[in-house]
C-alpha atoms as a PDB file:
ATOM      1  CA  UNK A   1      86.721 122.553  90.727  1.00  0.00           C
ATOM      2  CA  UNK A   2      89.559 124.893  92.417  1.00  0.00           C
ATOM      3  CA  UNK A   3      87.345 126.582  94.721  1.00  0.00           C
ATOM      4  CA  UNK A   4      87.719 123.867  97.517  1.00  0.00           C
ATOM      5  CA  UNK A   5      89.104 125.521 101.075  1.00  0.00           C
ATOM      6  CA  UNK A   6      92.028 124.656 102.453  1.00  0.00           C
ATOM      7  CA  UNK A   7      93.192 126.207 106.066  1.00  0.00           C
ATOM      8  CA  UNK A   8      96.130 125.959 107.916  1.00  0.00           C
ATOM      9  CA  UNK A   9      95.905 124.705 111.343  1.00  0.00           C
ATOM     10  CA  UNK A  10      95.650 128.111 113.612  1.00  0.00           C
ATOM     11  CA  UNK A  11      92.735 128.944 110.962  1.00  0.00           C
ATOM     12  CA  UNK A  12      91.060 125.566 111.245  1.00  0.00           C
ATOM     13  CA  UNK A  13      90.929 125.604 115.196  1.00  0.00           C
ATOM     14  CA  UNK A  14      89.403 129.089 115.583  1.00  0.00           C
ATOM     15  CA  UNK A  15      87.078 127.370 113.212  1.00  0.00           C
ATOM     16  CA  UNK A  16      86.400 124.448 115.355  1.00  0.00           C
ATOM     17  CA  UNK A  17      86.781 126.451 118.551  1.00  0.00           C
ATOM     18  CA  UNK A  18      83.531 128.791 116.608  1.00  0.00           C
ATOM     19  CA  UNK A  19      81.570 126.380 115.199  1.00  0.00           C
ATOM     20  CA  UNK A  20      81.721 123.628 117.794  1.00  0.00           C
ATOM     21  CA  UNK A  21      82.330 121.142 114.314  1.00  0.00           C
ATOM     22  CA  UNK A  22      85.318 118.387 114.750  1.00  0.00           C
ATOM     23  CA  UNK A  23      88.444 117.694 112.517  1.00  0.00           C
ATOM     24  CA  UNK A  24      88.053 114.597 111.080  1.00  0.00           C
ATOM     25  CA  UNK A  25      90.708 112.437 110.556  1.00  0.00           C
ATOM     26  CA  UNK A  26      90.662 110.047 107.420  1.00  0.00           C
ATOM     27  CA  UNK A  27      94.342 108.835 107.846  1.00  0.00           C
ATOM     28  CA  UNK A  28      93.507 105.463 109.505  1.00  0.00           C
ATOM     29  CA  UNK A  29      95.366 103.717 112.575  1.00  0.00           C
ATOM     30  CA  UNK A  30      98.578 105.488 113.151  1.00  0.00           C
ATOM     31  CA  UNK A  31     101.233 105.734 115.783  1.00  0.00           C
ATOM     32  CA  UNK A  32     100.627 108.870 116.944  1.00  0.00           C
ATOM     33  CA  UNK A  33      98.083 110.819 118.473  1.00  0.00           C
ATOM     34  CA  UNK A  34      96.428 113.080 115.718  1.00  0.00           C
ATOM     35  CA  UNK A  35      94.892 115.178 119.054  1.00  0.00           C
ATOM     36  CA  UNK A  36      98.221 116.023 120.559  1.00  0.00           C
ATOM     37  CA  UNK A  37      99.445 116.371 116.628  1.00  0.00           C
ATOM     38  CA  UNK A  38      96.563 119.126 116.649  1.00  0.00           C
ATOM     39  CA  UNK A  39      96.627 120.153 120.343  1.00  0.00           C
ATOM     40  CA  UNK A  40      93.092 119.890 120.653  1.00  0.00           C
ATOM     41  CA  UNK A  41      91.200 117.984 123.187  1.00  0.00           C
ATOM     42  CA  UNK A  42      90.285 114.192 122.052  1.00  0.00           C
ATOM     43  CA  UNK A  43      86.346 115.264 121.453  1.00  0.00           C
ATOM     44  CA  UNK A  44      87.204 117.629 118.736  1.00  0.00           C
ATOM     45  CA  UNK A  45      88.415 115.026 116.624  1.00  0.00           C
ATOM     46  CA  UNK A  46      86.531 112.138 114.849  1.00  0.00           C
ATOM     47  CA  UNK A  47      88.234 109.130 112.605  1.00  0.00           C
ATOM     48  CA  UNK A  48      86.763 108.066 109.920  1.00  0.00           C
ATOM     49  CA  UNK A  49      88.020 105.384 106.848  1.00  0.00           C
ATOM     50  CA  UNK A  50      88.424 107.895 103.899  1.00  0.00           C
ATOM     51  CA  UNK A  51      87.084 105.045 101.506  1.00  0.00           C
ATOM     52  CA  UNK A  52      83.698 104.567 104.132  1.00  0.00           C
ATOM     53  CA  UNK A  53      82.942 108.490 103.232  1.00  0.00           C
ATOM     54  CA  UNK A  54      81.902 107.350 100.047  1.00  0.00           C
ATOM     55  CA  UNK A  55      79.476 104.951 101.037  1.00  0.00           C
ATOM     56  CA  UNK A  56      77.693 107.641 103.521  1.00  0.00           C
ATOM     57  CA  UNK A  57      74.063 108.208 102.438  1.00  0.00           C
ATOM     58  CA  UNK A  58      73.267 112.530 101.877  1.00  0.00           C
ATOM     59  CA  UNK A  59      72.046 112.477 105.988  1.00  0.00           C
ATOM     60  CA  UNK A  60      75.132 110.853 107.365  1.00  0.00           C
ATOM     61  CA  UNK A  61      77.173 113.590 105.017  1.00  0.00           C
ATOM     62  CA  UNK A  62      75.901 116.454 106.397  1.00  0.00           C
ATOM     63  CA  UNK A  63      77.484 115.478 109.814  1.00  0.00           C
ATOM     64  CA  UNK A  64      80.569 116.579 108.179  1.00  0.00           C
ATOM     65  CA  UNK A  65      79.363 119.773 107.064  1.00  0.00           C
ATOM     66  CA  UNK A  66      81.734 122.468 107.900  1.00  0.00           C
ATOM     67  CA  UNK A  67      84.277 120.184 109.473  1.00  0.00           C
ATOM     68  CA  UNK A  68      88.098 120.135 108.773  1.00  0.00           C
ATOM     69  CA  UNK A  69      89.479 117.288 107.348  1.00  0.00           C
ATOM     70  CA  UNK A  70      92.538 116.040 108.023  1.00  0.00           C
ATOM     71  CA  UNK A  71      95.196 113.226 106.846  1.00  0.00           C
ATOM     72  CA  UNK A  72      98.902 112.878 106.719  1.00  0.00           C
ATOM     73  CA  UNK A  73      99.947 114.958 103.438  1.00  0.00           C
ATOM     74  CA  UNK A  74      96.407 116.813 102.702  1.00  0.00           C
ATOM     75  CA  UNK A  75      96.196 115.359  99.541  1.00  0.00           C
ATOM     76  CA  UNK A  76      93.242 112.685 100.336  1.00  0.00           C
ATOM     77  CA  UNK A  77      91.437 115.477 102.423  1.00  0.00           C
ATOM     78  CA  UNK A  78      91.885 117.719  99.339  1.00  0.00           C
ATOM     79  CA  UNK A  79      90.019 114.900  97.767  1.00  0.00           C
ATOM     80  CA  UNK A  80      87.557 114.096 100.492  1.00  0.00           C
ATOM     81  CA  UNK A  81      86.595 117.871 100.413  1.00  0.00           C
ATOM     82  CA  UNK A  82      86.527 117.830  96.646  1.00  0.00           C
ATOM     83  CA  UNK A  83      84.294 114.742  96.966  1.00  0.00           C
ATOM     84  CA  UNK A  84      81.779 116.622  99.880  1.00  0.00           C
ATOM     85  CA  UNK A  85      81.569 119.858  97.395  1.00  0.00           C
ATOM     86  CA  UNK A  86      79.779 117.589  94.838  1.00  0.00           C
ATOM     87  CA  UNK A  87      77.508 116.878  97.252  1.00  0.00           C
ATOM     88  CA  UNK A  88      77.110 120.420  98.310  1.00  0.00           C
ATOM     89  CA  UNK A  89      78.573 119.601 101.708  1.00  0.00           C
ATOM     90  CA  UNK A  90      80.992 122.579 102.459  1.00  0.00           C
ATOM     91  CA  UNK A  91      83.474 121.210 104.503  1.00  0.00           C
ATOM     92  CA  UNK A  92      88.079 122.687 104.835  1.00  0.00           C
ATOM     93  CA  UNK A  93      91.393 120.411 104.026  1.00  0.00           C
ATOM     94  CA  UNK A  94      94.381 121.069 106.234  1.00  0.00           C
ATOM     95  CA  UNK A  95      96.498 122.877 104.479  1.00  0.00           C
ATOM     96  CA  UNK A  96      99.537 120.012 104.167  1.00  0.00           C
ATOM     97  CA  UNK A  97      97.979 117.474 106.568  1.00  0.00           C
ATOM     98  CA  UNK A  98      99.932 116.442 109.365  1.00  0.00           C
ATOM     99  CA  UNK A  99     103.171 116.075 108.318  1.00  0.00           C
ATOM    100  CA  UNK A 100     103.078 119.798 107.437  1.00  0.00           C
ATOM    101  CA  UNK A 101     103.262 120.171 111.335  1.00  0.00           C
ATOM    102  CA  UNK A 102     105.574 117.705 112.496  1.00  0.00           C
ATOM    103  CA  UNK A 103     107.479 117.209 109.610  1.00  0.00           C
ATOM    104  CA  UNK A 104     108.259 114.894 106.715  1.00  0.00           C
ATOM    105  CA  UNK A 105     108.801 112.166 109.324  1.00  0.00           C
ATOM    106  CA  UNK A 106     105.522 111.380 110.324  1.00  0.00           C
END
């Protein structure tokens, strides 16, 4: 199942900015502010567990239709997304996650 989205950050915010949808961040508690990371105001993202995803009933799902999800590498949003597709939820990985904006260091 290659036919998962992923977008790189300009792509993902004209997205957002179009669609009024959030990136959601899966990445739990971290020392920075995924927001600023994104330079996007605090109500356009939403944090979720990545492991409480899979407990989300089909209704609770949708909410996430069409979002962008984000986490530090993009390999558990690749997932996540991968994961939404089988439940024919449509939803975009950042391309790299977060530390392909700020770096290896994050």
């Amino acid at each position: 199942m290659n036919d998962v989205k992923e977008v790189d950050l300009e792509e993902a915010k004209k997205m957002i900015e179009a669609s009024g949808k959030k990136f959601v961040w899966i990445g739990g508690p971290t020392r920075v502010a995924i927001p600023e990371i994104l330079d996007v105001s605090d109500t356009q993202v939403l944090a979720i567990e990545g492991a409480e995803i899979r407990m989300f009933n089909d209704g609770k799902l949708k909410v996430l239709k069409d979002c962008v999800i984000v986490c530090p590498h993009g390999r558990t949003s690749l997932a996540i997304t991968k994961f939404l597709k089988t439940k024919n939820i449509e939803a975009y990985s950042l391309r790299g996650g977060v530390a392909a904006i700020i770096g290896e260091n994050y």
